[in-house]
N, C-alpha and C. Protein backbone atom coordinates (compact mmCIF):
# COMPACT_ATOMS: atom_id res chain seq x y z
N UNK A 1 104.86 64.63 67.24
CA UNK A 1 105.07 63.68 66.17
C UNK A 1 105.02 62.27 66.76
N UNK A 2 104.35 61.47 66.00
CA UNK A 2 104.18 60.48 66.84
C UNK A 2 105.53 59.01 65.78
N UNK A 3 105.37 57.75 66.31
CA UNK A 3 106.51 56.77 65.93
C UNK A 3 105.99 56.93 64.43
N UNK A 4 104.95 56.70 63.64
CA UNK A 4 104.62 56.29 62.95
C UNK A 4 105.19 57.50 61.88
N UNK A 5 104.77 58.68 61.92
CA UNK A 5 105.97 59.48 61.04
C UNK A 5 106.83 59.81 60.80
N UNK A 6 107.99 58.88 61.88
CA UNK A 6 109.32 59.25 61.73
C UNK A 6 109.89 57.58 61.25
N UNK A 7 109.02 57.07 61.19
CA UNK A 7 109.93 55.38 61.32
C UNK A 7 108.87 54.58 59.76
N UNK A 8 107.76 55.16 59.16
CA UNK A 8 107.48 54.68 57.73
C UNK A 8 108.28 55.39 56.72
N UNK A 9 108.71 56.60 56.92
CA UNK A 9 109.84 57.16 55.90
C UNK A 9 111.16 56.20 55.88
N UNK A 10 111.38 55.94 57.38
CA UNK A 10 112.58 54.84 57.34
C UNK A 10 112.57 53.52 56.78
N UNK A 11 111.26 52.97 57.59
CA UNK A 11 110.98 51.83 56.59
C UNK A 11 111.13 51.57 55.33
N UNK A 12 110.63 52.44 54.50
CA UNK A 12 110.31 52.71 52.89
C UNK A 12 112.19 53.16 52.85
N UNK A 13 112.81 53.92 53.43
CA UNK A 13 114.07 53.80 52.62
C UNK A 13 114.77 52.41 52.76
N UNK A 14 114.43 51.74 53.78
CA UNK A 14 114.79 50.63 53.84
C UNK A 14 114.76 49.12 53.06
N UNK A 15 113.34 49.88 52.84
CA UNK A 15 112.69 48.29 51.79
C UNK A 15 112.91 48.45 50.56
N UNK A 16 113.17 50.09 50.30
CA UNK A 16 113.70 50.09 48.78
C UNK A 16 115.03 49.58 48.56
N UNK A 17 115.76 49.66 49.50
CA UNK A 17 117.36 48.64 49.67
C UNK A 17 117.46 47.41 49.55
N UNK A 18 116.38 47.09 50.04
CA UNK A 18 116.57 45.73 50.76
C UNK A 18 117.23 45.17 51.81
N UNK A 19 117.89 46.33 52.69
CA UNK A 19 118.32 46.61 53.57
C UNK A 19 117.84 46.02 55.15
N UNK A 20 116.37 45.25 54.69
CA UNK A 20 115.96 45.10 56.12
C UNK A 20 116.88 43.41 56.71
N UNK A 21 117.61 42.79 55.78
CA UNK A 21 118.23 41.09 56.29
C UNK A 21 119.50 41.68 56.76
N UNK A 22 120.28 43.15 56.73
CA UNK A 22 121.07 43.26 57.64
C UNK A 22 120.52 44.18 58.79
N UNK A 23 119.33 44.49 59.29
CA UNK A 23 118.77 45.38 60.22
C UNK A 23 118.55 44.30 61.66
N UNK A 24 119.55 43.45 61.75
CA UNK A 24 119.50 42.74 62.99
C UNK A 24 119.61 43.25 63.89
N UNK A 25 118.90 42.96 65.17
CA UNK A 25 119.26 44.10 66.30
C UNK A 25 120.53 44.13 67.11
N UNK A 26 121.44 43.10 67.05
CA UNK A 26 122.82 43.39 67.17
C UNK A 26 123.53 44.08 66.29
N UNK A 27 122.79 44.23 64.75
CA UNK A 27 123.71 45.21 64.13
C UNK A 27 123.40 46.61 63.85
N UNK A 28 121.90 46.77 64.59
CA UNK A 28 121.48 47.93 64.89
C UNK A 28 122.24 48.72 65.97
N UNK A 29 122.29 47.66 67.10
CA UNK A 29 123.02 48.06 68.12
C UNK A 29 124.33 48.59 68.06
N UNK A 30 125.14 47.74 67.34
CA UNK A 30 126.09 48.34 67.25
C UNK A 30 126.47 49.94 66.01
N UNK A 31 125.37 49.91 65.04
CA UNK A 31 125.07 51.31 64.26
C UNK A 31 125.31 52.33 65.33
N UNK A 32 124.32 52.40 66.53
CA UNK A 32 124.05 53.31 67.05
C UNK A 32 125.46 53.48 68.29
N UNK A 33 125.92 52.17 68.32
CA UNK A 33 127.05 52.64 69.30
C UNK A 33 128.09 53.49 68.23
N UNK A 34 128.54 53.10 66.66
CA UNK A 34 129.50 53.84 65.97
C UNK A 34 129.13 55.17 65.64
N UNK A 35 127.68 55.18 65.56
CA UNK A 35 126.81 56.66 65.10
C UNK A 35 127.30 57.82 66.28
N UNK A 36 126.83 57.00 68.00
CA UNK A 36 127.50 58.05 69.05
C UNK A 36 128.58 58.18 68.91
N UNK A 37 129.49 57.32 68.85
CA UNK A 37 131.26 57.51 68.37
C UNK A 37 131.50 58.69 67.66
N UNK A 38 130.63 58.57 66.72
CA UNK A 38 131.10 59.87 65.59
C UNK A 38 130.88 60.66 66.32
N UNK A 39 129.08 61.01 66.87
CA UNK A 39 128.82 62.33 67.57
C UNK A 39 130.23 62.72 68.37
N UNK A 40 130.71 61.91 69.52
CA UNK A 40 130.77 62.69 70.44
C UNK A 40 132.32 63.20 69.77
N UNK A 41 132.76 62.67 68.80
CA UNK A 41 133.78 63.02 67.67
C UNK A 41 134.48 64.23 67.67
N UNK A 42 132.53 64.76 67.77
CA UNK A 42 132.77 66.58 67.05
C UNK A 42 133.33 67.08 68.27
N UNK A 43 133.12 66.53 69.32
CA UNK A 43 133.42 67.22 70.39
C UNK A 43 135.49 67.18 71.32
N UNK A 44 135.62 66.57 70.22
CA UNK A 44 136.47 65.83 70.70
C UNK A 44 138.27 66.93 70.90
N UNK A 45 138.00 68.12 70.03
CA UNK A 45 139.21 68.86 70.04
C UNK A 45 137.84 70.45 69.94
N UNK A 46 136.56 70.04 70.17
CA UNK A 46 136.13 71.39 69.62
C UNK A 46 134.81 71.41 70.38
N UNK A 47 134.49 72.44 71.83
CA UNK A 47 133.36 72.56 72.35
C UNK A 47 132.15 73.12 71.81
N UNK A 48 132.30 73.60 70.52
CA UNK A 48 131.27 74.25 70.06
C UNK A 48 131.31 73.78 68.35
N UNK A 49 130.87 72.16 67.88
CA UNK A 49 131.21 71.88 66.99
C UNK A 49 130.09 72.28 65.97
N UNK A 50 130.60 72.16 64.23
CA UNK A 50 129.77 72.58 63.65
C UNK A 50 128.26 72.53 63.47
N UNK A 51 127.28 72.67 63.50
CA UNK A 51 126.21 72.83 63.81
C UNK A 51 125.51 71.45 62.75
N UNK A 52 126.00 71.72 61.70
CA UNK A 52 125.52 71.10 60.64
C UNK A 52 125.84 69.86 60.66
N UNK A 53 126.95 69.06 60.96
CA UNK A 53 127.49 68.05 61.18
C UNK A 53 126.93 67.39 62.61
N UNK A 54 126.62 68.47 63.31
CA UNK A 54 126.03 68.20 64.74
C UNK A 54 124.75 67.62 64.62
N UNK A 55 123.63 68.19 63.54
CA UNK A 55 122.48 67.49 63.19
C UNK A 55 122.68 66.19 62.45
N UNK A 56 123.45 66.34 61.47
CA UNK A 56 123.87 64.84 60.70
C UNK A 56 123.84 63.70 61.71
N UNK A 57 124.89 63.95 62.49
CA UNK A 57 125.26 63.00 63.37
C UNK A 57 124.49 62.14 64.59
N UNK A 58 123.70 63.51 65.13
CA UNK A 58 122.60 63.32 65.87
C UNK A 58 121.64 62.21 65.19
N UNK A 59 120.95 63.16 63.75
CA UNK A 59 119.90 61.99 63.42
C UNK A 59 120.67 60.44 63.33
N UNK A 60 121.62 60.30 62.81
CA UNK A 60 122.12 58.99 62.31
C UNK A 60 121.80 58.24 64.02
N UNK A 61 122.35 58.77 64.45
CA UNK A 61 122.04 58.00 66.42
C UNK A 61 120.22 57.72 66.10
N UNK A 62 119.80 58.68 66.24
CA UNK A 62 118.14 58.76 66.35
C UNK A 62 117.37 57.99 65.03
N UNK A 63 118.68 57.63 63.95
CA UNK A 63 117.66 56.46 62.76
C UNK A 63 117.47 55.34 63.46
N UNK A 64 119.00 54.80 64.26
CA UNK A 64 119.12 53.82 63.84
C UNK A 64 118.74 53.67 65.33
N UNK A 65 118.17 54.07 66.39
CA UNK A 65 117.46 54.13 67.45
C UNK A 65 116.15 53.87 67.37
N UNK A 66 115.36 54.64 66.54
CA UNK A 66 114.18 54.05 65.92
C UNK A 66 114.02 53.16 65.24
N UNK A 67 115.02 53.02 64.72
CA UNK A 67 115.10 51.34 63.61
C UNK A 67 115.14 50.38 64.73
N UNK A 68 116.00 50.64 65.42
CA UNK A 68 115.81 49.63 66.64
C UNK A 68 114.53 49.13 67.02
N UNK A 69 113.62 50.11 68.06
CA UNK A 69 112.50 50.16 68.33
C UNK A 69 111.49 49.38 67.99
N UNK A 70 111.73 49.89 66.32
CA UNK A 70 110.37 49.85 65.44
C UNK A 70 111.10 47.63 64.82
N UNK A 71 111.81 47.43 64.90
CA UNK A 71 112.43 45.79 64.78
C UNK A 71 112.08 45.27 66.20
N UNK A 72 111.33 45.81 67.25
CA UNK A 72 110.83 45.31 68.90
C UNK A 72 109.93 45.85 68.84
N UNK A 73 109.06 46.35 67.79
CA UNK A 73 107.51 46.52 68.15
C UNK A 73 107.45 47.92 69.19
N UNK A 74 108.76 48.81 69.57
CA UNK A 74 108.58 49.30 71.18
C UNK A 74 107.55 50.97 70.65
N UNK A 75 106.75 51.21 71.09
CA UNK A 75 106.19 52.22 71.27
C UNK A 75 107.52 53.39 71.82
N UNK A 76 108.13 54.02 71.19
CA UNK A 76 109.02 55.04 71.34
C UNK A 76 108.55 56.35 72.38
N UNK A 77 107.77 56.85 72.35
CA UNK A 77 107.34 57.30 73.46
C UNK A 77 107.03 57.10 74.76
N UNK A 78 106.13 55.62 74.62
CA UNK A 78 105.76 55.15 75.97
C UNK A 78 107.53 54.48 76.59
N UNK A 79 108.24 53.74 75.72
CA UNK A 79 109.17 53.46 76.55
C UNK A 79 110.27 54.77 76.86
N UNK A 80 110.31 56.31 76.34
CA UNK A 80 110.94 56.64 76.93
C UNK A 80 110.70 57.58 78.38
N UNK A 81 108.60 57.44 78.17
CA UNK A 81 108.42 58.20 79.29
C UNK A 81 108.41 57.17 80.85
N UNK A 82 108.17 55.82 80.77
CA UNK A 82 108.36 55.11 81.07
C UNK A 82 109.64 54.84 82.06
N UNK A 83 110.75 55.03 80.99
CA UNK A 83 112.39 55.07 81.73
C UNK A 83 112.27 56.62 82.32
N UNK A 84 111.76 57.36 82.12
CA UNK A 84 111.74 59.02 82.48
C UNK A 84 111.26 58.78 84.48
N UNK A 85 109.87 58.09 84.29
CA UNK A 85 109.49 57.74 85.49
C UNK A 85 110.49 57.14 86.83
N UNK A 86 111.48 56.29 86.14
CA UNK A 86 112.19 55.07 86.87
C UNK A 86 113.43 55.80 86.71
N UNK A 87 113.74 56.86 86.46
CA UNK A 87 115.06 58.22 86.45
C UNK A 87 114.63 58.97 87.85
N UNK A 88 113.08 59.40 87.61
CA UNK A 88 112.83 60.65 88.27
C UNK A 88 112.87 60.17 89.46
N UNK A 89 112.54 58.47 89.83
CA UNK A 89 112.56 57.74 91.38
C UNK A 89 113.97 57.78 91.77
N UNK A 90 114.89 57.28 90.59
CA UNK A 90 116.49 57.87 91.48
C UNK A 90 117.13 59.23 91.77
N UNK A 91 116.42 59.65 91.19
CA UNK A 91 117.15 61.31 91.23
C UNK A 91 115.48 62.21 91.49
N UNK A 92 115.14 62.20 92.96
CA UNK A 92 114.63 63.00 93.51
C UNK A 92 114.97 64.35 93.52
N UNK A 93 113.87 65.12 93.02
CA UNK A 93 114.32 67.09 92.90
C UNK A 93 115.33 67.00 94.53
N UNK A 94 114.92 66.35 95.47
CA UNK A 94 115.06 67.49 96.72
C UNK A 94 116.56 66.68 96.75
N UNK A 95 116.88 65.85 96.18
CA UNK A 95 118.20 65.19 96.80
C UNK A 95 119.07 65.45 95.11
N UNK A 96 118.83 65.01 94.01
CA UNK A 96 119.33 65.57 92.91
C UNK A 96 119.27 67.37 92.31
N UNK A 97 118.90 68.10 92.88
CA UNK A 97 118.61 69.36 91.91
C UNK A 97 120.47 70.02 92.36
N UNK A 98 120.60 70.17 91.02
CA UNK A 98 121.94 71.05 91.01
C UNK A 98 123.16 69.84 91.63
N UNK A 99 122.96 68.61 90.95
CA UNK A 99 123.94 67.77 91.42
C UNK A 99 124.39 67.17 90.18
N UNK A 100 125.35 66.09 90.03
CA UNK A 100 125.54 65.89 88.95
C UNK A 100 126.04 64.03 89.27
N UNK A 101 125.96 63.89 90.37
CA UNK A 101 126.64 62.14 91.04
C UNK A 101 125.52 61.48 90.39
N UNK A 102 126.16 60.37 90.75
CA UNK A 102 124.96 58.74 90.46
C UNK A 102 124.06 58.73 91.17
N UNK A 103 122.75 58.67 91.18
CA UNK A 103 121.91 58.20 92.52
C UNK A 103 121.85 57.57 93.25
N UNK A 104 123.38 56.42 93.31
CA UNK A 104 123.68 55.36 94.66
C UNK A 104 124.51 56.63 95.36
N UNK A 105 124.91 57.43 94.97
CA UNK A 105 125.74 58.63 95.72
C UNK A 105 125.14 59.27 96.65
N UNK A 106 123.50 60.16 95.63
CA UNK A 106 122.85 60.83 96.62
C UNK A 106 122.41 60.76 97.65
N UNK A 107 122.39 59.70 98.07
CA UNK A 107 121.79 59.36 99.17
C UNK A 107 123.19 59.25 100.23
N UNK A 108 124.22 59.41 100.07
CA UNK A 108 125.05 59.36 101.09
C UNK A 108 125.13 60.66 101.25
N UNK A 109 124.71 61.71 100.58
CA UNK A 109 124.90 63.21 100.73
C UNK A 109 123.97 63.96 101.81
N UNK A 110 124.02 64.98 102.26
CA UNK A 110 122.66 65.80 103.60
C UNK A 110 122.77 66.63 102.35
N UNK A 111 120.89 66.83 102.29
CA UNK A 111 120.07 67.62 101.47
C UNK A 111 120.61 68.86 102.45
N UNK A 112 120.38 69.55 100.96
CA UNK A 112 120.63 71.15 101.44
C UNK A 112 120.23 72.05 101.61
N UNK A 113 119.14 72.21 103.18
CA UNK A 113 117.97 73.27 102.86
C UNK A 113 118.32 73.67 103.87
């Protein structure tokens, strides 16, 4: 699926609001910080939370993530394979696999072969 079919459905619910003069990206930003709030919510007295509420919650992170994006022009794919690249340089398979530290850590660690 590419940006364009997940973010003109948004648009269009948006413009039918008129919703786009509060879609500032500080108040996007902060959507998506209250949206994770909720997520991690479910988790909060319950490791295996309801499923259904678990998708709700999720997309609301992932609207207003793409709303973001798509208010910066950002190609949603390219910037997350992008950051994927500049992850995979700190956390090398042979020094990250089966670890769970920061990557200023790994490197104080002896690989384990």
């Amino acid at each position: 699926m590419n940006n364009g079919e997940l973010i003109e459905p948004l648009r269009a619910f948006v413009a039918e609001r008129e919703w786009q003069q509060f879609h500032t990206s500080g108040n996007l930003a902060k959507s998506i910080s209250i949206e994770a709030a909720e997520l991690v919510e479910l988790y909060q007295w319950d490791s295996d939370p309801d499923e259904a509420r678990l998708k709700e919650e999720l997309a609301d992170v992932l609207t207003y993530c793409l709303l973001l994006a798509d208010r910066h022009n950002f190609n949603v794919s390219k910037i997350v394979l992008q950051k994927l690249e500049q992850t995979k340089a700190k956390y090398p398979v042979e020094k990250a696999k089966g670890e769970s530290v920061k990557h200023d850590r790994l490197s104080s660690r002896e690989a384990a072969f």
